[in-house]
Structure formats: structure tokens, C-alpha cells
PDB file of N, CA and C in Angstrom:
ATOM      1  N   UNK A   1       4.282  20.960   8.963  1.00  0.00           N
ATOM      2  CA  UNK A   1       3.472  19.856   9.470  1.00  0.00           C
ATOM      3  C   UNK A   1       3.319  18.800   8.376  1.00  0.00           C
ATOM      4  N   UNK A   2       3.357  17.477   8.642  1.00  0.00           N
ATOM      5  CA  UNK A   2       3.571  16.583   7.793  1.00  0.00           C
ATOM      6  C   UNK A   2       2.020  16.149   7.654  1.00  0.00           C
ATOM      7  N   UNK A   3       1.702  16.109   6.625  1.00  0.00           N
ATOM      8  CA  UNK A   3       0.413  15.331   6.512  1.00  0.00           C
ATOM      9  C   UNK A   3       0.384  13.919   6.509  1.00  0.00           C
ATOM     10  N   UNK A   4      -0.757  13.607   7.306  1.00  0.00           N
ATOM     11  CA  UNK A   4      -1.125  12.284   7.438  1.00  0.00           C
ATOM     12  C   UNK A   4      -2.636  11.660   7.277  1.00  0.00           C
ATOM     13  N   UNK A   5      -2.824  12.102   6.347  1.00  0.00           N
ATOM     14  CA  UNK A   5      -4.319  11.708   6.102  1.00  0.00           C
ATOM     15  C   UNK A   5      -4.458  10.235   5.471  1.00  0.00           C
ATOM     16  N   UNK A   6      -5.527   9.918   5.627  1.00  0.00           N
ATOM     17  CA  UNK A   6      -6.076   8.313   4.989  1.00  0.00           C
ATOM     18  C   UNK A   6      -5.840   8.507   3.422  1.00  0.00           C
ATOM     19  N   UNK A   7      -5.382   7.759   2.750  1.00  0.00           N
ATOM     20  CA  UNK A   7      -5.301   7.992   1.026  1.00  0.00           C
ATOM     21  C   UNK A   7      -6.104   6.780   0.439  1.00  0.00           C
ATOM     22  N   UNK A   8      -7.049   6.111  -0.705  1.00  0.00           N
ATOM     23  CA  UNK A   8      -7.928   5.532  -1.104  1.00  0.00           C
ATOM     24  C   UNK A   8      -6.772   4.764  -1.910  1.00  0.00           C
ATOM     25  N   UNK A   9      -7.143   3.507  -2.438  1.00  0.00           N
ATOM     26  CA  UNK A   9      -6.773   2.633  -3.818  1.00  0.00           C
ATOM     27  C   UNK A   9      -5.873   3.347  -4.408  1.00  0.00           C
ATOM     28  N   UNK A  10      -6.823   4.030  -5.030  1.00  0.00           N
ATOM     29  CA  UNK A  10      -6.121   5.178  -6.021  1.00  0.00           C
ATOM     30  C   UNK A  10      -5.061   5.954  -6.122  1.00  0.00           C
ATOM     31  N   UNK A  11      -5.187   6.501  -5.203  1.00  0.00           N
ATOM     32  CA  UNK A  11      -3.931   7.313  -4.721  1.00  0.00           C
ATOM     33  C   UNK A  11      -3.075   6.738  -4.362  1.00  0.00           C
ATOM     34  N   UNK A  12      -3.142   5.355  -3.901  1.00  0.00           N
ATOM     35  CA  UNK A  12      -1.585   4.840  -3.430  1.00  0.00           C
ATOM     36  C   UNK A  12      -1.706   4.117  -4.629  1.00  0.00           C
ATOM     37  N   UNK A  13      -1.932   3.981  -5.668  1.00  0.00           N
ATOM     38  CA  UNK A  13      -1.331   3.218  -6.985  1.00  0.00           C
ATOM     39  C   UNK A  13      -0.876   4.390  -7.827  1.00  0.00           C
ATOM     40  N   UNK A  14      -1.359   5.591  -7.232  1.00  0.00           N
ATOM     41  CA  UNK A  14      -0.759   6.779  -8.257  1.00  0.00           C
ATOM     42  C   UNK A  14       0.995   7.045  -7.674  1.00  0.00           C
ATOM     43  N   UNK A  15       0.220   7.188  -6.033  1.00  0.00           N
ATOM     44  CA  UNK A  15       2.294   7.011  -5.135  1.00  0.00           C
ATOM     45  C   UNK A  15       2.786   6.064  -5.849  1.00  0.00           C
ATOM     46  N   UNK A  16       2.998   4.713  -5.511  1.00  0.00           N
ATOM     47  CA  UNK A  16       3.645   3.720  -5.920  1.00  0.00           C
ATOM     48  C   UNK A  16       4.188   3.354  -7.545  1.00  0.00           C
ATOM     49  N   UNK A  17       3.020   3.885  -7.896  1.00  0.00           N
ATOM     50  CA  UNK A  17       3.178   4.078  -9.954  1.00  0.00           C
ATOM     51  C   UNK A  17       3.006   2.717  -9.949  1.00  0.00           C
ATOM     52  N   UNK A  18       1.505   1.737  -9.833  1.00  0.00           N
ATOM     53  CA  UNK A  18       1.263   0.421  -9.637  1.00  0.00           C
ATOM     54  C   UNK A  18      -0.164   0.291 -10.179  1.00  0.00           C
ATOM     55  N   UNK A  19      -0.426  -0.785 -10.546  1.00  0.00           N
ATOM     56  CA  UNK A  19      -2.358  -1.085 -10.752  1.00  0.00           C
ATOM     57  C   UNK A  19      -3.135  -1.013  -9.621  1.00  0.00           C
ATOM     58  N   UNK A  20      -3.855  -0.995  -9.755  1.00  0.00           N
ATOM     59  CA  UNK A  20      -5.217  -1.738  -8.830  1.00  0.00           C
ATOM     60  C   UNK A  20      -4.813  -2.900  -8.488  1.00  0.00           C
ATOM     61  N   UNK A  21      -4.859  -3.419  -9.429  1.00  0.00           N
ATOM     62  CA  UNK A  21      -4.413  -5.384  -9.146  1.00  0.00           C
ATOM     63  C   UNK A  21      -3.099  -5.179  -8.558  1.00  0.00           C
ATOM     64  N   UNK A  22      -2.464  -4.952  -8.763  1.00  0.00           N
ATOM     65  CA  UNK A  22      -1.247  -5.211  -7.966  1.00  0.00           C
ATOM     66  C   UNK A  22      -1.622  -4.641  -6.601  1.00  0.00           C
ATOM     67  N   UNK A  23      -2.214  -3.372  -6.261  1.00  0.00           N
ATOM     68  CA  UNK A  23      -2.209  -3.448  -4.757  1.00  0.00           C
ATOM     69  C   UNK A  23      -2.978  -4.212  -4.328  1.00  0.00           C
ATOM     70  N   UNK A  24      -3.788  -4.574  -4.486  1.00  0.00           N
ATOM     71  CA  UNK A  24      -4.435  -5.906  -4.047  1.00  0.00           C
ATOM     72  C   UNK A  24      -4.023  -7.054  -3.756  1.00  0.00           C
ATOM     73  N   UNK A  25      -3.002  -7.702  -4.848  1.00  0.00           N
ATOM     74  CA  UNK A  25      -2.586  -8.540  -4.453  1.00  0.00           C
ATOM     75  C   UNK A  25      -1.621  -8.104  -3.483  1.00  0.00           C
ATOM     76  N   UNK A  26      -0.574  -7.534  -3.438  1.00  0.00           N
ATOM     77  CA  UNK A  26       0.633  -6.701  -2.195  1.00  0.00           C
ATOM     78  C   UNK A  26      -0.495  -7.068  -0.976  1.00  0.00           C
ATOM     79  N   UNK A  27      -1.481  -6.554  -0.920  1.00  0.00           N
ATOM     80  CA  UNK A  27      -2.100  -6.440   0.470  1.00  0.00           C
ATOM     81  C   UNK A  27      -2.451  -8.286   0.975  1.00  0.00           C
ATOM     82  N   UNK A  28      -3.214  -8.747   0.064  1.00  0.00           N
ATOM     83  CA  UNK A  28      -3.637  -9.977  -0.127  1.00  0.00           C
ATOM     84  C   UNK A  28      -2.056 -11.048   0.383  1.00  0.00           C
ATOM     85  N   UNK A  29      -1.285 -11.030  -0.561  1.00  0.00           N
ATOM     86  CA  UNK A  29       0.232 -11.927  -0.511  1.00  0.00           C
ATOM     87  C   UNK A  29       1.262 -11.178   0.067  1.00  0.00           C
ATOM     88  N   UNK A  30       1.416 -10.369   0.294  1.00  0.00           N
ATOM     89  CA  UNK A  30       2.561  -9.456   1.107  1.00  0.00           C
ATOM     90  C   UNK A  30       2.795  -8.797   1.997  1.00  0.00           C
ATOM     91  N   UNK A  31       1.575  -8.718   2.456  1.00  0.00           N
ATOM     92  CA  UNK A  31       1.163  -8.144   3.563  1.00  0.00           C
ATOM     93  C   UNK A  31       1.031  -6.156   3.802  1.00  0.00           C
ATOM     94  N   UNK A  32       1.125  -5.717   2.254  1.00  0.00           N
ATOM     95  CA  UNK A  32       0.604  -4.116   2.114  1.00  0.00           C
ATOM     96  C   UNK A  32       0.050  -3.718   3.655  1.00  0.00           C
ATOM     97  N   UNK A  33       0.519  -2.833   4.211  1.00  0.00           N
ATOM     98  CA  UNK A  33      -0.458  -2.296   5.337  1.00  0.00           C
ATOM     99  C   UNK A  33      -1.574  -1.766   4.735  1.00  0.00           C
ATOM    100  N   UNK A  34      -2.899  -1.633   5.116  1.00  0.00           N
ATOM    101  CA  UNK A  34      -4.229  -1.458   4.595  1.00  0.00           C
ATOM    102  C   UNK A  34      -4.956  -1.976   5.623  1.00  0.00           C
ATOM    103  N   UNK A  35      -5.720  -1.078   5.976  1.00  0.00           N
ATOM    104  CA  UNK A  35      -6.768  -1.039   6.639  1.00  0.00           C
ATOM    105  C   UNK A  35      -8.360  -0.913   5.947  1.00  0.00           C
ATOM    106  N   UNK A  36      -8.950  -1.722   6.557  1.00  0.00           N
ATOM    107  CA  UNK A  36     -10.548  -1.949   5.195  1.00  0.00           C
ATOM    108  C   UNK A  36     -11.546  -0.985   6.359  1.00  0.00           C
ATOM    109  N   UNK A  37     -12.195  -0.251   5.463  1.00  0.00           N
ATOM    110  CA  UNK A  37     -12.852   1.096   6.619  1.00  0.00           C
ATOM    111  C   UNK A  37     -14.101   0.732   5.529  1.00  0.00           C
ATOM    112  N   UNK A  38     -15.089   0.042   6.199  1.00  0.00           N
ATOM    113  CA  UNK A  38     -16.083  -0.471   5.336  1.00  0.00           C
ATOM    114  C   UNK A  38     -16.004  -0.983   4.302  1.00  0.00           C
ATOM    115  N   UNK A  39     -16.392  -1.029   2.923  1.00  0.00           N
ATOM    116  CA  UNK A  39     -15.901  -1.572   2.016  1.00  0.00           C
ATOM    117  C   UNK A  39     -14.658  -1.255   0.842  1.00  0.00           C
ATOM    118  N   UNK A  40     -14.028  -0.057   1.721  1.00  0.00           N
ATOM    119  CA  UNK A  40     -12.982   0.023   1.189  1.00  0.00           C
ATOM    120  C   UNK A  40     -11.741   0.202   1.892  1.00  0.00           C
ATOM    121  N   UNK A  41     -10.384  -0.028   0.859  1.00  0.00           N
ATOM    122  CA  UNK A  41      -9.577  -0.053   1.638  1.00  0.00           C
ATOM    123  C   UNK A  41      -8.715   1.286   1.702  1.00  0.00           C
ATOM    124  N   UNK A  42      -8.221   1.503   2.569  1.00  0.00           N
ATOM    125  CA  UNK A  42      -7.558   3.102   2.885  1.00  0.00           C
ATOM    126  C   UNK A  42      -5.696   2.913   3.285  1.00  0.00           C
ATOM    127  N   UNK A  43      -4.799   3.479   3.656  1.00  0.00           N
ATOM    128  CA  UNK A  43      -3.596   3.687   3.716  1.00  0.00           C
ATOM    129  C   UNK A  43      -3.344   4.705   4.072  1.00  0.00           C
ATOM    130  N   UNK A  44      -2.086   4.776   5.258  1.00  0.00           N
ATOM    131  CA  UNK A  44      -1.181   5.894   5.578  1.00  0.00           C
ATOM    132  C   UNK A  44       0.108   5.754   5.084  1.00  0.00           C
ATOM    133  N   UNK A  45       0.043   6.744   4.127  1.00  0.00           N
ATOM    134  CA  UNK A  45       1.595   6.583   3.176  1.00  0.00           C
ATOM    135  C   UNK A  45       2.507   6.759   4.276  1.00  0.00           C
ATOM    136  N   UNK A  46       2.530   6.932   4.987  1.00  0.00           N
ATOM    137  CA  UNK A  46       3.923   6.307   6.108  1.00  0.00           C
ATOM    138  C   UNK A  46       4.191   5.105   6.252  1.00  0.00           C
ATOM    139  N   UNK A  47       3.071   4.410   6.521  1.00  0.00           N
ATOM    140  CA  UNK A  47       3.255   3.412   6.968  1.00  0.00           C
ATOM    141  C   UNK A  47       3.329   2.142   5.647  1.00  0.00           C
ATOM    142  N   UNK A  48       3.062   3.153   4.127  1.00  0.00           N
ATOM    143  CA  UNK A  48       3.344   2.028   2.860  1.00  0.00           C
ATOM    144  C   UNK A  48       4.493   2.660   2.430  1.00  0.00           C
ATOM    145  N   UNK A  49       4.921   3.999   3.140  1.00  0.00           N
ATOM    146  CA  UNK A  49       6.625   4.165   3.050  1.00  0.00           C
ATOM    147  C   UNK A  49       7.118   3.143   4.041  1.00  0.00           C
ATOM    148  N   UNK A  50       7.318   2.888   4.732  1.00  0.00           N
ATOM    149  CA  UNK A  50       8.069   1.776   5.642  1.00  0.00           C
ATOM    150  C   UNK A  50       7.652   0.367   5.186  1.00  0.00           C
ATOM    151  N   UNK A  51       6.568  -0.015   5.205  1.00  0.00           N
ATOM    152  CA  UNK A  51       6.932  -1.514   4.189  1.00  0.00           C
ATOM    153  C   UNK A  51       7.778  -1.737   3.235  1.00  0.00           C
ATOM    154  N   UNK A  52       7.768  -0.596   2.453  1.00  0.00           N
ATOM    155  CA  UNK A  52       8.569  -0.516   1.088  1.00  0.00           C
ATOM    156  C   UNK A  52      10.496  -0.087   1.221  1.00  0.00           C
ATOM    157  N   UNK A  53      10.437   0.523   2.188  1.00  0.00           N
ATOM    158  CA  UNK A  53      11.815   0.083   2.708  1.00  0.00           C
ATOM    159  C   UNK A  53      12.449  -0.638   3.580  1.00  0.00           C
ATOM    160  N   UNK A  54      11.370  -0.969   4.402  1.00  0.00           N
ATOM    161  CA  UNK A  54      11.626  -2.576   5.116  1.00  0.00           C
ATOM    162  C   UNK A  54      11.857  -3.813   4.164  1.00  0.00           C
ATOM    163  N   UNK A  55      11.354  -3.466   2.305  1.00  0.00           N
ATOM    164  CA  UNK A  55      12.140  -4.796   1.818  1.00  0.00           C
ATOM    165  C   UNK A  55      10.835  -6.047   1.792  1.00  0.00           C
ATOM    166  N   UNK A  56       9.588  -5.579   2.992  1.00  0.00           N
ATOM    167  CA  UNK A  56       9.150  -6.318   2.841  1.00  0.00           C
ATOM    168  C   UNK A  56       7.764  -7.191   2.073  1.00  0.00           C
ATOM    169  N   UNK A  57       8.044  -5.975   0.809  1.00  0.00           N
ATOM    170  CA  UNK A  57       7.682  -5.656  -0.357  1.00  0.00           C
ATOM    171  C   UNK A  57       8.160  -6.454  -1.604  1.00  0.00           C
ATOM    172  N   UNK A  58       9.382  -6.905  -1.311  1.00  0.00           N
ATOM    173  CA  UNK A  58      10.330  -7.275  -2.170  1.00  0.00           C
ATOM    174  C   UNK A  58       9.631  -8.777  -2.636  1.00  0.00           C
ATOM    175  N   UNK A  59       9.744  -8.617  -4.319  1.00  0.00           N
ATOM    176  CA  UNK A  59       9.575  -9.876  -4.857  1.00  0.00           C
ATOM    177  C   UNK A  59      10.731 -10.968  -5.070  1.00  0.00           C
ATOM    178  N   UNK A  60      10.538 -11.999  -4.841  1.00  0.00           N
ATOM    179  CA  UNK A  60      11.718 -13.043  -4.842  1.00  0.00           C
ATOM    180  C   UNK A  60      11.501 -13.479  -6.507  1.00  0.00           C
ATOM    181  N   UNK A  61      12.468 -13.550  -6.698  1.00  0.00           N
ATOM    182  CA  UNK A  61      12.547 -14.591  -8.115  1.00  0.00           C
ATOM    183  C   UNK A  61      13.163 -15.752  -8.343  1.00  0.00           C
ATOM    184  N   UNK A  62      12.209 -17.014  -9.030  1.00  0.00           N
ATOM    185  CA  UNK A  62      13.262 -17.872  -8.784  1.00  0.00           C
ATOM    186  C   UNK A  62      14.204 -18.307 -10.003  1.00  0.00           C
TER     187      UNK A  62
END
């Protein structure tokens, strides 16, 4: 059985190997899936696995 539980800040900057600030901004400018469950924000690593191979994650450089 695959787990699917809600994961905090934290834990998806520990998945990702990222700051605080950076998921923030991802969510803020990139559109991070995140859902705000009162004053914080939560994630289903499925669904920040599929952003992240949808690409649509990807930073442009100019």
C-alpha cells in the first residue's frame, strides 16, 4: 500500500533537498502544488512528484 499522507514544509524540503525559502517561493512563482490547511501549508508527495516531472518546476535561464 502506497502511502499518502499530508507531509508539512519540512518534510518536503527534506524530499526535494531544498530550503524553506525556496519552497515558498516554488509555491508563490511556480505554482508548487500546496494546499494551506489553516496556517500552514501541507503536500501530497505525489502530486510534488508530478510537478517535478511535468518540468513544470523547471527554472529558465536567461
Amino acid at each position: 500500500m502506497v502511502e499518502d499522507r499530508w507531509v508539512t514544509v519540512e518534510e518536503i524540503c527534506k524530499y526535494l533537498n531544498v530550503s524553506n525559502e525556496t519552497v515558498y517561493k516554488w509555491i508563490d512563482r511556480m505554482g508548487l502544488p500546496a494546499h494551506k490547511v489553516g496556517r500552514r501549508w501541507m503536500f501530497k508527495r505525489a502530486q510534488v512528484d508530478q510537478w517535478v516531472q511535468s518540468g513544470d518546476g523547471a527554472i529558465e535561464t536567461k
